[in-house]
PDB file of N, CA and C in Angstrom:
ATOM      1  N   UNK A   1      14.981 -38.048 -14.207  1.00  0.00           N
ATOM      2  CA  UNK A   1      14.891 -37.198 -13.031  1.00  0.00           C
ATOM      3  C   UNK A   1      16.288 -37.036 -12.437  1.00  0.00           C
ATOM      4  N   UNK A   2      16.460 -35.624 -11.825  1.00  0.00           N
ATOM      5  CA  UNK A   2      18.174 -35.377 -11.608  1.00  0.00           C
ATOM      6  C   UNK A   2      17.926 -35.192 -10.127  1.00  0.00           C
ATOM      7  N   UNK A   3      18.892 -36.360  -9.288  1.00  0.00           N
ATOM      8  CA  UNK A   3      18.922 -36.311  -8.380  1.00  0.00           C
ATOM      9  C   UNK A   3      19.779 -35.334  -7.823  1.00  0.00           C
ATOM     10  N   UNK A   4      19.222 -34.464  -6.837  1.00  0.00           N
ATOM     11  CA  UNK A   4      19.442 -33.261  -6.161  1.00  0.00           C
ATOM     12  C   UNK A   4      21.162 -33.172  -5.339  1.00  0.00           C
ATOM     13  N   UNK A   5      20.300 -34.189  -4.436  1.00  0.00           N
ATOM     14  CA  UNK A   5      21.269 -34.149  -3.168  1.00  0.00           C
ATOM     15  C   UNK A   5      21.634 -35.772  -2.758  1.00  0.00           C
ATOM     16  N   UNK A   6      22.604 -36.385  -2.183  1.00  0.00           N
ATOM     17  CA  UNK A   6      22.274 -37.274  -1.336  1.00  0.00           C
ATOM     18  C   UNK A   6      21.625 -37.439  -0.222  1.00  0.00           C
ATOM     19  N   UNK A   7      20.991 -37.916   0.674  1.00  0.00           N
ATOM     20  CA  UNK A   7      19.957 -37.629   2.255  1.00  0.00           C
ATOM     21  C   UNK A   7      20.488 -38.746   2.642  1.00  0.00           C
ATOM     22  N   UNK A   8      20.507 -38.462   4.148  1.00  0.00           N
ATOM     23  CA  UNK A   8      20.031 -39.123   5.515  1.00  0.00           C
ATOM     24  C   UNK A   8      19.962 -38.366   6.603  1.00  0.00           C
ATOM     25  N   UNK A   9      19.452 -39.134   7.644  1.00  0.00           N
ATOM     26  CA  UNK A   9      18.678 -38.660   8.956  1.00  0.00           C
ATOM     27  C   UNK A   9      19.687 -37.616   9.837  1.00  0.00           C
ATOM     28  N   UNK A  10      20.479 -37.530   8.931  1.00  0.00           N
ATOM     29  CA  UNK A  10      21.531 -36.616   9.915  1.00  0.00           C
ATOM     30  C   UNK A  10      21.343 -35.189   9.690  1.00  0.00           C
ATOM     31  N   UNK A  11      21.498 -34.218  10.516  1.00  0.00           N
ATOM     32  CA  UNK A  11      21.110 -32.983  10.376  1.00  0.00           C
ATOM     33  C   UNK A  11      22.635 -31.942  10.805  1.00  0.00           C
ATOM     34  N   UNK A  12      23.844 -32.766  10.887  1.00  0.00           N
ATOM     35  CA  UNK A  12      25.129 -32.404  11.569  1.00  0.00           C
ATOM     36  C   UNK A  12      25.944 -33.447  11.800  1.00  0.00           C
ATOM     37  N   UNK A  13      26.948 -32.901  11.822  1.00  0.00           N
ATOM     38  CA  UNK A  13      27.888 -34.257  12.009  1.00  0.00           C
ATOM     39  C   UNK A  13      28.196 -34.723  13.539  1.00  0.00           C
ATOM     40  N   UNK A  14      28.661 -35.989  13.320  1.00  0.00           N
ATOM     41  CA  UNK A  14      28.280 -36.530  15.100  1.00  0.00           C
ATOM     42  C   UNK A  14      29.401 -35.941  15.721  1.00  0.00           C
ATOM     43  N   UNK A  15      28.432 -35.282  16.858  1.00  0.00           N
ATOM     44  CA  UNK A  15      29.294 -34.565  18.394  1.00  0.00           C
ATOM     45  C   UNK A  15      28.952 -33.422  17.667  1.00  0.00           C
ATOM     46  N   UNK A  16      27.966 -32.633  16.689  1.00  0.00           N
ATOM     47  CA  UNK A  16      27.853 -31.369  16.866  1.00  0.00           C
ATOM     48  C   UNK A  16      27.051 -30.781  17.781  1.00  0.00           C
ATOM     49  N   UNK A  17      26.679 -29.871  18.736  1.00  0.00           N
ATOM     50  CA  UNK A  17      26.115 -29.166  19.432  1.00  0.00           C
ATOM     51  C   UNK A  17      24.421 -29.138  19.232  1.00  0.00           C
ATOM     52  N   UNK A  18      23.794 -29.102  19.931  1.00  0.00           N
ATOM     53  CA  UNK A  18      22.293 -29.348  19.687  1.00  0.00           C
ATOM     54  C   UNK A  18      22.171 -27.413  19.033  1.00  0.00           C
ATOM     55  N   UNK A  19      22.931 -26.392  19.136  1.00  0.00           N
ATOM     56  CA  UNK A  19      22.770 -25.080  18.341  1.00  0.00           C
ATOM     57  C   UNK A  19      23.127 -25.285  17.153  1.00  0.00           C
ATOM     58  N   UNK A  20      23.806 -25.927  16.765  1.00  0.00           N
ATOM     59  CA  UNK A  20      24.660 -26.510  15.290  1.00  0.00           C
ATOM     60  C   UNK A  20      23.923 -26.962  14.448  1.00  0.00           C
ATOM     61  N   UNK A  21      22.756 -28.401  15.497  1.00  0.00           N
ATOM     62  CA  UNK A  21      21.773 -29.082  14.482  1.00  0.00           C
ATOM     63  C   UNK A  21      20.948 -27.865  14.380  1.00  0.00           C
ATOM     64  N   UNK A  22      20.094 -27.240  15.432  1.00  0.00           N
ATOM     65  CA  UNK A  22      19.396 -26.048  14.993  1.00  0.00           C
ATOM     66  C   UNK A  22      19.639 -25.499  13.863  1.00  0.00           C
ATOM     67  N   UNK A  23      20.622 -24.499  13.984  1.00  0.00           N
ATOM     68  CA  UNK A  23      21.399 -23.411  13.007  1.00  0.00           C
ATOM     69  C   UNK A  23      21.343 -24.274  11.770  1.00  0.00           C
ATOM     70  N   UNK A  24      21.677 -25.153  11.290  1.00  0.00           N
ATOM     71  CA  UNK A  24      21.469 -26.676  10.273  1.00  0.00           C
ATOM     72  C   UNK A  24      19.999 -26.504   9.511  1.00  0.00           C
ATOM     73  N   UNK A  25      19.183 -27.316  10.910  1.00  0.00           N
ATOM     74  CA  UNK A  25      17.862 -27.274  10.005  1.00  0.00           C
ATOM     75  C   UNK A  25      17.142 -25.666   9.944  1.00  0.00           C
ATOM     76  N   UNK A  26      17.318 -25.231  10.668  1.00  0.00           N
ATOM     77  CA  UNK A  26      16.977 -23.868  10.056  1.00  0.00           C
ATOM     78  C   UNK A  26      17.492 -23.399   8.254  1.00  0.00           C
ATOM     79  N   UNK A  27      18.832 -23.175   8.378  1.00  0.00           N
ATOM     80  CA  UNK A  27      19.055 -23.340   7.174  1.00  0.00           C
ATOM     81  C   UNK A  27      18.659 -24.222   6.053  1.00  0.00           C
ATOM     82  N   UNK A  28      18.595 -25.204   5.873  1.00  0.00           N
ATOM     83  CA  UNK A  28      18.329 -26.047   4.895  1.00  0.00           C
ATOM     84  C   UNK A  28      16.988 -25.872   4.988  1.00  0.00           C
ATOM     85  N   UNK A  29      16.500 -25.525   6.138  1.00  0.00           N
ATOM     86  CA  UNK A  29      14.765 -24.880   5.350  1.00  0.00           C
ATOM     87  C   UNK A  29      14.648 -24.385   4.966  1.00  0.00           C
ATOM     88  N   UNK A  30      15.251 -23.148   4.563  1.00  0.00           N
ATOM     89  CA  UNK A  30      15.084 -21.778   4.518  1.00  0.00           C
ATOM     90  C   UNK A  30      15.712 -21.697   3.129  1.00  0.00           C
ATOM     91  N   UNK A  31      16.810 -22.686   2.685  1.00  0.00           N
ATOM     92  CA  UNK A  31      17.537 -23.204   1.201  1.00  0.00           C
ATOM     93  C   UNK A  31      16.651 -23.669   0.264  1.00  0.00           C
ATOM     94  N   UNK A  32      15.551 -24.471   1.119  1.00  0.00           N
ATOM     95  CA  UNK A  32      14.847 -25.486   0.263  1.00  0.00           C
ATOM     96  C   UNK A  32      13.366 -24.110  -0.042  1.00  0.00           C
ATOM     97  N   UNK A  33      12.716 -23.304   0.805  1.00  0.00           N
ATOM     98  CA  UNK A  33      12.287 -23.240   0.505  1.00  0.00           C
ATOM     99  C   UNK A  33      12.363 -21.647  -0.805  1.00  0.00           C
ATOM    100  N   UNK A  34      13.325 -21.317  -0.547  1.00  0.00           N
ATOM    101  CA  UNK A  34      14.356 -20.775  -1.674  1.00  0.00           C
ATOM    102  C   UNK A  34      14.527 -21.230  -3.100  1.00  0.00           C
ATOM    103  N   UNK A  35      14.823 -22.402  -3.046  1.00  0.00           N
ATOM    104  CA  UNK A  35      14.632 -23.068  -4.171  1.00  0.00           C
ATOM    105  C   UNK A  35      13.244 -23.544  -5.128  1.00  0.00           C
ATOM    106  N   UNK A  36      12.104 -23.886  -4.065  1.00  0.00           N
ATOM    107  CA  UNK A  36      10.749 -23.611  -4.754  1.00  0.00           C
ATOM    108  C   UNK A  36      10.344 -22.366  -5.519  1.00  0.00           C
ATOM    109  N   UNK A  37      11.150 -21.482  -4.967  1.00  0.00           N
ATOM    110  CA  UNK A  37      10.860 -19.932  -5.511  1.00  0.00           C
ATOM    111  C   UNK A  37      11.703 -19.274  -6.548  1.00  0.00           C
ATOM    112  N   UNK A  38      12.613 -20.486  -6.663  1.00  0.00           N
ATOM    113  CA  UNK A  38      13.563 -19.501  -8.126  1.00  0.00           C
ATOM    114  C   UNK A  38      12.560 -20.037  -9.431  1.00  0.00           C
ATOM    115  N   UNK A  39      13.121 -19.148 -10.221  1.00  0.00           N
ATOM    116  CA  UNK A  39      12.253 -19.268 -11.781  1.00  0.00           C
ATOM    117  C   UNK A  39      12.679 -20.113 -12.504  1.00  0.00           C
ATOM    118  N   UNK A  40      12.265 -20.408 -13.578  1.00  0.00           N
ATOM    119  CA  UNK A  40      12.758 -21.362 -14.411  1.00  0.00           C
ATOM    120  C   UNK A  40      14.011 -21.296 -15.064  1.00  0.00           C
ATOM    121  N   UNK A  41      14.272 -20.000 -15.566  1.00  0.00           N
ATOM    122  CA  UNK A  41      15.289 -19.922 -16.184  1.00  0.00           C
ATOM    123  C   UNK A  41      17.155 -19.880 -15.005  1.00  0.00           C
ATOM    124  N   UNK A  42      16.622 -19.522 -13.621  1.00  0.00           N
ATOM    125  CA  UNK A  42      17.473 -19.756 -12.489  1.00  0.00           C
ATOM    126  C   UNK A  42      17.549 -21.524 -12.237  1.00  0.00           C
ATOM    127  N   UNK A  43      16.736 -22.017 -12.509  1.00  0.00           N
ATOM    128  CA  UNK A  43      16.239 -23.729 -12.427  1.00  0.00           C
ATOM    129  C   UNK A  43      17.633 -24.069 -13.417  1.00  0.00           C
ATOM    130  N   UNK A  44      17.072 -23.971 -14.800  1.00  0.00           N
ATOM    131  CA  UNK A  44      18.104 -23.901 -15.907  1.00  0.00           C
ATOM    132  C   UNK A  44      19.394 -23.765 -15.626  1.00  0.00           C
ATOM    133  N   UNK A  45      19.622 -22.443 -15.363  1.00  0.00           N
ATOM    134  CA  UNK A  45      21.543 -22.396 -15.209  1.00  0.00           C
ATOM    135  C   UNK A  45      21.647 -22.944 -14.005  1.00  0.00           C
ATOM    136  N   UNK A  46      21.370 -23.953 -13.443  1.00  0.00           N
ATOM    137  CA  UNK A  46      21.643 -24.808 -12.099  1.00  0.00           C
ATOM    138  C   UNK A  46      21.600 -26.480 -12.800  1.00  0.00           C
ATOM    139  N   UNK A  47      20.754 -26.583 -14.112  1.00  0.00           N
ATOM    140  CA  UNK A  47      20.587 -28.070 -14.377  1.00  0.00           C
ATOM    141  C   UNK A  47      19.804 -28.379 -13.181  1.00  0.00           C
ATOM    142  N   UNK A  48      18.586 -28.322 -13.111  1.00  0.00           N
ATOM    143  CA  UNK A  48      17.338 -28.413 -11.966  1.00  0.00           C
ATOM    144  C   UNK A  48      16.213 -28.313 -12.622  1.00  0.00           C
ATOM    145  N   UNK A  49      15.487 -29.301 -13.094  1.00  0.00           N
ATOM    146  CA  UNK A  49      14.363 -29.278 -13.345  1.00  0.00           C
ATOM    147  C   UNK A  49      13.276 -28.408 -12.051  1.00  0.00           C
ATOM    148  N   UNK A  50      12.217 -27.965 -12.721  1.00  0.00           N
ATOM    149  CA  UNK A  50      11.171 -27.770 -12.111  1.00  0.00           C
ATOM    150  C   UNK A  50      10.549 -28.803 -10.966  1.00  0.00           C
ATOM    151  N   UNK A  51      10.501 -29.916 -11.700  1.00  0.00           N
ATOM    152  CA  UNK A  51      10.036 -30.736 -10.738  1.00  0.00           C
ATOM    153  C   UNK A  51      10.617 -31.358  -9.384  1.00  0.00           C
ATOM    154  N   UNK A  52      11.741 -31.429 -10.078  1.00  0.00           N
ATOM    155  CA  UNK A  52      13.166 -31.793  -8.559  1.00  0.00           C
ATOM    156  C   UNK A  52      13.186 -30.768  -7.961  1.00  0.00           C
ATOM    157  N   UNK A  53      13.077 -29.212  -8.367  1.00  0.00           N
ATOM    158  CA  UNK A  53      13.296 -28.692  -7.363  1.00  0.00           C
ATOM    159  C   UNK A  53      12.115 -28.752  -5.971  1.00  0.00           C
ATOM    160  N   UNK A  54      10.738 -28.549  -6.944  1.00  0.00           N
ATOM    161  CA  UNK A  54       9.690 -29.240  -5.412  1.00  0.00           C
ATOM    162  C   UNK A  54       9.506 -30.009  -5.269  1.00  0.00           C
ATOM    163  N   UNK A  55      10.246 -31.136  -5.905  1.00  0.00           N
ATOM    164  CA  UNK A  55      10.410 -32.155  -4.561  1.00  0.00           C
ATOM    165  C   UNK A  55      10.860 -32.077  -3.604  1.00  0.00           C
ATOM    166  N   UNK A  56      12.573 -31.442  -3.933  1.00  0.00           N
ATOM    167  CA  UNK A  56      13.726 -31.279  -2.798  1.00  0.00           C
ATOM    168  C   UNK A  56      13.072 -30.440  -1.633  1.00  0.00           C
ATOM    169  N   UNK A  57      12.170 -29.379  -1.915  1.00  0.00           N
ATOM    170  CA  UNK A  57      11.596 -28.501  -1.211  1.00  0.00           C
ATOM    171  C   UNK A  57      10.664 -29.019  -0.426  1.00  0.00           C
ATOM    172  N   UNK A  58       9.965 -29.991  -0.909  1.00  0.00           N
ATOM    173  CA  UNK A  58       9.128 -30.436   0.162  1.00  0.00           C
ATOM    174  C   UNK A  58       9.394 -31.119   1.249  1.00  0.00           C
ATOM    175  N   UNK A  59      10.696 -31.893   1.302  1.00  0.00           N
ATOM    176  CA  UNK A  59      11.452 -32.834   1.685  1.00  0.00           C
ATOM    177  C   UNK A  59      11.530 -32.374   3.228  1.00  0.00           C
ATOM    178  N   UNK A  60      11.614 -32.715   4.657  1.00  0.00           N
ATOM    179  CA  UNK A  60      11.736 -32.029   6.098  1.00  0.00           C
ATOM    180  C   UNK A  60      12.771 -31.879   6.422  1.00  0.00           C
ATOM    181  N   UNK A  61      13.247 -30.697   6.531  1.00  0.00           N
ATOM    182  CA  UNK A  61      14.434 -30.483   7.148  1.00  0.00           C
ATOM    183  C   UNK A  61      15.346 -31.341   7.834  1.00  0.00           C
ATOM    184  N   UNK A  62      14.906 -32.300   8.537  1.00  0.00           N
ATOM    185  CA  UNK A  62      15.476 -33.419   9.347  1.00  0.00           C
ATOM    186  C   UNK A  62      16.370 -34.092   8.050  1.00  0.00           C
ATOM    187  N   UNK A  63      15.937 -34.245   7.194  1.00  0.00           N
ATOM    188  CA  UNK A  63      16.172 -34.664   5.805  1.00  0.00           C
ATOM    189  C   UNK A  63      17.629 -34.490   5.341  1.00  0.00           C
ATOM    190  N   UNK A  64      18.734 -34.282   5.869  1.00  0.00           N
ATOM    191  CA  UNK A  64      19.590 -33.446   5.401  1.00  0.00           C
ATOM    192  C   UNK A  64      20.433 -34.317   4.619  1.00  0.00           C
ATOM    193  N   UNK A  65      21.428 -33.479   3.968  1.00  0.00           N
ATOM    194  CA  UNK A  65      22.332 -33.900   2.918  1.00  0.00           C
ATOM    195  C   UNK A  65      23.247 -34.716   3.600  1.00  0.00           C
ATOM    196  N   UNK A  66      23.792 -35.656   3.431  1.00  0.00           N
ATOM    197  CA  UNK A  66      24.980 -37.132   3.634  1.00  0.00           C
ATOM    198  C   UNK A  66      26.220 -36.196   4.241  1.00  0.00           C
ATOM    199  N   UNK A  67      26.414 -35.099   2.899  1.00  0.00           N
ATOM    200  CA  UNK A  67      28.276 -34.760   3.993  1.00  0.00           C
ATOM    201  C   UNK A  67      27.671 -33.761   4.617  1.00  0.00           C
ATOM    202  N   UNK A  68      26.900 -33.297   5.629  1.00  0.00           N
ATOM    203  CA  UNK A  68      26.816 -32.936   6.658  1.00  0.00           C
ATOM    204  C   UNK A  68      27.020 -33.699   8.145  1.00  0.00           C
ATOM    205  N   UNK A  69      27.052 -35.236   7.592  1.00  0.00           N
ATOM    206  CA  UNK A  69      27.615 -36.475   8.702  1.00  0.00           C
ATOM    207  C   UNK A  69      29.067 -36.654   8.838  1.00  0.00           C
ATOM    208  N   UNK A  70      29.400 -35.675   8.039  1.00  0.00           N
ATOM    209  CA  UNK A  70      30.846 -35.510   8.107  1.00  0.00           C
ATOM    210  C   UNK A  70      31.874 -34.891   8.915  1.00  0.00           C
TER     211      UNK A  70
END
């Protein structure tokens, strides 16, 4: 199984603006659920299994990627 992303509870890096975390998890929802919807052969030229990708997709926005704590 090919791990996606790194995660933690961070949704922005510290001292960003409570519009920042917004604008943030909005996006990365809207990424993830993007990614449930590409095809297989878009899966492919990414090296993304089918299955990682709905996982990553199911995952809550709060969820976010590590260098966004950056």
């Amino acid at each position: 199984m090919t791990k996606i992303l790194t995660h933690s509870r961070a949704i922005a890096p510290k001292g960003a603006s409570l519009l920042t975390r917004v604008a943030n998890f909005l996006s990365l929802s809207r990424q993830r659920r993007k990614l449930a919807q590409l095809d297989d052969a878009a899966l492919h030229d990414l090296g993304i299994e089918r299955s990682d990708a709905l996982s990553e997709s199911r995952r809550p926005a709060w969820d976010a990627p590590a260098h966004w704590r950056r």
